[in-house]
C-alpha atoms as a PDB file:
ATOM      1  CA  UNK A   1      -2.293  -1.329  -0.126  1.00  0.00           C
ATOM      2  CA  UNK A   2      -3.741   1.055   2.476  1.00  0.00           C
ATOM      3  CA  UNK A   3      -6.636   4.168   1.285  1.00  0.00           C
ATOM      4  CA  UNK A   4      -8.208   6.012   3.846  1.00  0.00           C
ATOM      5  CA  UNK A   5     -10.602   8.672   2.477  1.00  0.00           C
ATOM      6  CA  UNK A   6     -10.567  12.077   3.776  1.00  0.00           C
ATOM      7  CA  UNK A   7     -13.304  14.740   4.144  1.00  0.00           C
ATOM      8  CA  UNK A   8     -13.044  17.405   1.321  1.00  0.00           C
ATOM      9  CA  UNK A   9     -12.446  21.395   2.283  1.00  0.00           C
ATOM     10  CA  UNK A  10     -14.714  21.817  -1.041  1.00  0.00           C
ATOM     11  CA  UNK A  11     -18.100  20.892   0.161  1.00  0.00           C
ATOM     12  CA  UNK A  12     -19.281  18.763  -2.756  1.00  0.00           C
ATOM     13  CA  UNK A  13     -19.498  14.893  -3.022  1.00  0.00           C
ATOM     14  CA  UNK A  14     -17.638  14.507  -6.354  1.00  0.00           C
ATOM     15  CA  UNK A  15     -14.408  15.927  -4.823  1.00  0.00           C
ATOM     16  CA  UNK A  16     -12.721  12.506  -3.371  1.00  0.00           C
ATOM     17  CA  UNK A  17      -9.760  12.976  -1.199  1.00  0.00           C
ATOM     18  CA  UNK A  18      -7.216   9.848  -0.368  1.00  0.00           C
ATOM     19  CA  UNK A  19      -4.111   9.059   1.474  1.00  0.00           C
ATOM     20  CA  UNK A  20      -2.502   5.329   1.212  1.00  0.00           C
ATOM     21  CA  UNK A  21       0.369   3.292   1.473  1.00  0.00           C
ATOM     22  CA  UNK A  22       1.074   1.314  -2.166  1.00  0.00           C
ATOM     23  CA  UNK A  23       2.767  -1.740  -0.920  1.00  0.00           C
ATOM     24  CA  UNK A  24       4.318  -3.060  -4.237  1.00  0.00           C
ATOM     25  CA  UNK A  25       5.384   0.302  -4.945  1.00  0.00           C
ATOM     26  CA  UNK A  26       6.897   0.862  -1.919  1.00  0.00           C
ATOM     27  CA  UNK A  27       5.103   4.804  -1.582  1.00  0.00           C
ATOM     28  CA  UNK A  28       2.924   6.393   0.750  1.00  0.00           C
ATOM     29  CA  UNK A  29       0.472   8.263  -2.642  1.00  0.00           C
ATOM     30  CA  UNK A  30      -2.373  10.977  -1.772  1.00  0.00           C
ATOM     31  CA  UNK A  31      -4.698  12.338  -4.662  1.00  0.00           C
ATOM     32  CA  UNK A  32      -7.819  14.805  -5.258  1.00  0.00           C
ATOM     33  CA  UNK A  33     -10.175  14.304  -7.727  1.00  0.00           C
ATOM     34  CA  UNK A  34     -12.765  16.646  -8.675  1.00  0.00           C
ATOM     35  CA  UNK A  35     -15.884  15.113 -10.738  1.00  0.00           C
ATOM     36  CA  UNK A  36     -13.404  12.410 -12.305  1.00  0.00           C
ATOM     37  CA  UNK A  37     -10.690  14.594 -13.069  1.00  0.00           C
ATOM     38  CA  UNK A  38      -7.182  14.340 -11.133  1.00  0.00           C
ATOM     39  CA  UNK A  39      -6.006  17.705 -10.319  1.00  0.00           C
ATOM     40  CA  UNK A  40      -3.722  16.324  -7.644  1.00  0.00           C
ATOM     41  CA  UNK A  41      -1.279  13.681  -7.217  1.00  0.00           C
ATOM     42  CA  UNK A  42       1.769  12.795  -5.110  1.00  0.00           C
ATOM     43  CA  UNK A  43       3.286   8.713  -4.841  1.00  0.00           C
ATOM     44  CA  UNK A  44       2.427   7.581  -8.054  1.00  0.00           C
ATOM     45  CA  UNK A  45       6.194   5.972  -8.893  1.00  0.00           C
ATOM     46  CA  UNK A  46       8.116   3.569  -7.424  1.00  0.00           C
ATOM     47  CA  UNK A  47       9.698   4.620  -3.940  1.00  0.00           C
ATOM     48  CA  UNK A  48       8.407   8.292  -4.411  1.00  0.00           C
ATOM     49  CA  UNK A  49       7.581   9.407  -0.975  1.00  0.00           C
ATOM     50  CA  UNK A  50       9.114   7.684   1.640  1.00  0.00           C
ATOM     51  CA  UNK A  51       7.713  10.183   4.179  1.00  0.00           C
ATOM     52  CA  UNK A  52       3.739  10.432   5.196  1.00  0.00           C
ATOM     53  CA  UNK A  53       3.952  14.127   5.566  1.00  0.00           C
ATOM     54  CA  UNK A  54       5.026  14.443   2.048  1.00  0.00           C
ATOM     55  CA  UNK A  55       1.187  13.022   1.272  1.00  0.00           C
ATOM     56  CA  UNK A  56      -0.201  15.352   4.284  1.00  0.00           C
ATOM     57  CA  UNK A  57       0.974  18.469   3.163  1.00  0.00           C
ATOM     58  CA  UNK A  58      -0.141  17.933  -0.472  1.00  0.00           C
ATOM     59  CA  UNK A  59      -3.299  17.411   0.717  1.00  0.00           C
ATOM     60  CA  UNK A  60      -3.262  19.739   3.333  1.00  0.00           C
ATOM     61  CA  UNK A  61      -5.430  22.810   0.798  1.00  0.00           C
ATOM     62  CA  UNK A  62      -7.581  20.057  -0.179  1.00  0.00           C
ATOM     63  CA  UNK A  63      -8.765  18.003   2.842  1.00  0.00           C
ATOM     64  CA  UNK A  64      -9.035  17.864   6.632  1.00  0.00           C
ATOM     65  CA  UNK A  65      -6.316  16.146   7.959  1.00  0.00           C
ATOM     66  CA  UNK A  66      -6.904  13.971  11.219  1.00  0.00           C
ATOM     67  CA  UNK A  67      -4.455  14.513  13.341  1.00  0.00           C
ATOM     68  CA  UNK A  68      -3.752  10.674  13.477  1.00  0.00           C
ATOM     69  CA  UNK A  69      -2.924  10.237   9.679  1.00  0.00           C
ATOM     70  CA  UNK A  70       0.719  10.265   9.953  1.00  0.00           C
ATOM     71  CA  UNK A  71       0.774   7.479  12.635  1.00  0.00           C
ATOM     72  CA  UNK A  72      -1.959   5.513  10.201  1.00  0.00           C
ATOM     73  CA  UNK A  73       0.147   5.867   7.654  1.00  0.00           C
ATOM     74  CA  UNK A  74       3.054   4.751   9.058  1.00  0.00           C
ATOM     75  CA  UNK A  75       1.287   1.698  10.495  1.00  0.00           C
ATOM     76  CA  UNK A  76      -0.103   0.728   7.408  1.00  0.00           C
ATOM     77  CA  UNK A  77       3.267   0.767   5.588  1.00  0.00           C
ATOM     78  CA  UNK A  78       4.906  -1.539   8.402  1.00  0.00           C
ATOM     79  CA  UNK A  79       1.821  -4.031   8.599  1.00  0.00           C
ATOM     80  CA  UNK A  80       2.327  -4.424   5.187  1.00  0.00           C
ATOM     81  CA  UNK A  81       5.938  -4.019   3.934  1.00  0.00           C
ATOM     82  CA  UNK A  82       6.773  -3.360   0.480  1.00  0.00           C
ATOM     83  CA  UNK A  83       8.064  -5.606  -2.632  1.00  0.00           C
ATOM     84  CA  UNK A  84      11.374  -5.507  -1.259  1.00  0.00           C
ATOM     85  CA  UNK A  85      11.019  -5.528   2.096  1.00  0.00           C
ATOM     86  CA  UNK A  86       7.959  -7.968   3.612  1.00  0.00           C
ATOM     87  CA  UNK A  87       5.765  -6.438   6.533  1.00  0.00           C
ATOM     88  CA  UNK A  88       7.525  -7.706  10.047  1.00  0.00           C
ATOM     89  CA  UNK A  89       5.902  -9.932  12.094  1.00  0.00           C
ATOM     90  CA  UNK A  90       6.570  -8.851  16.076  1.00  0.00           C
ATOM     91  CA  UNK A  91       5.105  -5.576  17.584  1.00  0.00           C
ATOM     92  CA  UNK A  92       4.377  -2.038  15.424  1.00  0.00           C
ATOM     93  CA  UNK A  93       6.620   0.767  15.880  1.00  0.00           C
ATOM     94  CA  UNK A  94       6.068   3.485  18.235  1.00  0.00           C
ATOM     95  CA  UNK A  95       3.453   6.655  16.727  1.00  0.00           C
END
């Protein structure tokens, strides 16, 4: 499992914003909490979103967004495979 932590639009440090790859799910997941409470949330189920910039644009009113994160996440999800499918062991994809 991947989580990169992104800087929050809201300037306040109990607003967390990540982005991830979940491995044993098999789902790139992105959520926003603000001062413990969830108030977003995108990947949580099996196979959910099989597409980064599913995660990106949810988060897209909530955080900055690196203009690398799709590549990241990508990379993280082949490095490390899923359940079903086991993270390949010659060269990364292209970005």
């Amino acid at each position: 499992m991947s989580t990169h932590t992104l800087i929050a639009i809201k300037a306040s440090p109990a607003v967390q914003v990540t982005a991830g790859w979940d491995g044993p799910l098999g789902t790139f997941f992105g959520s926003v909490v603000d001062n413990g409470d969830e108030i977003f949330a995108v990947g949580t189920t099996r196979r959910k979103v099989t597409d980064p910039a599913v995660v990106i644009d949810g988060l897209r009113p909530y955080a900055l967004i690196p203009d690398s994160l799709r590549a990241t996440l990508r990379a993280d999800a082949w490095r490390e495979g899923n359940r079903q499918v086991p993270a390949p062991v010659s060269a990364a994809p292209a970005s």
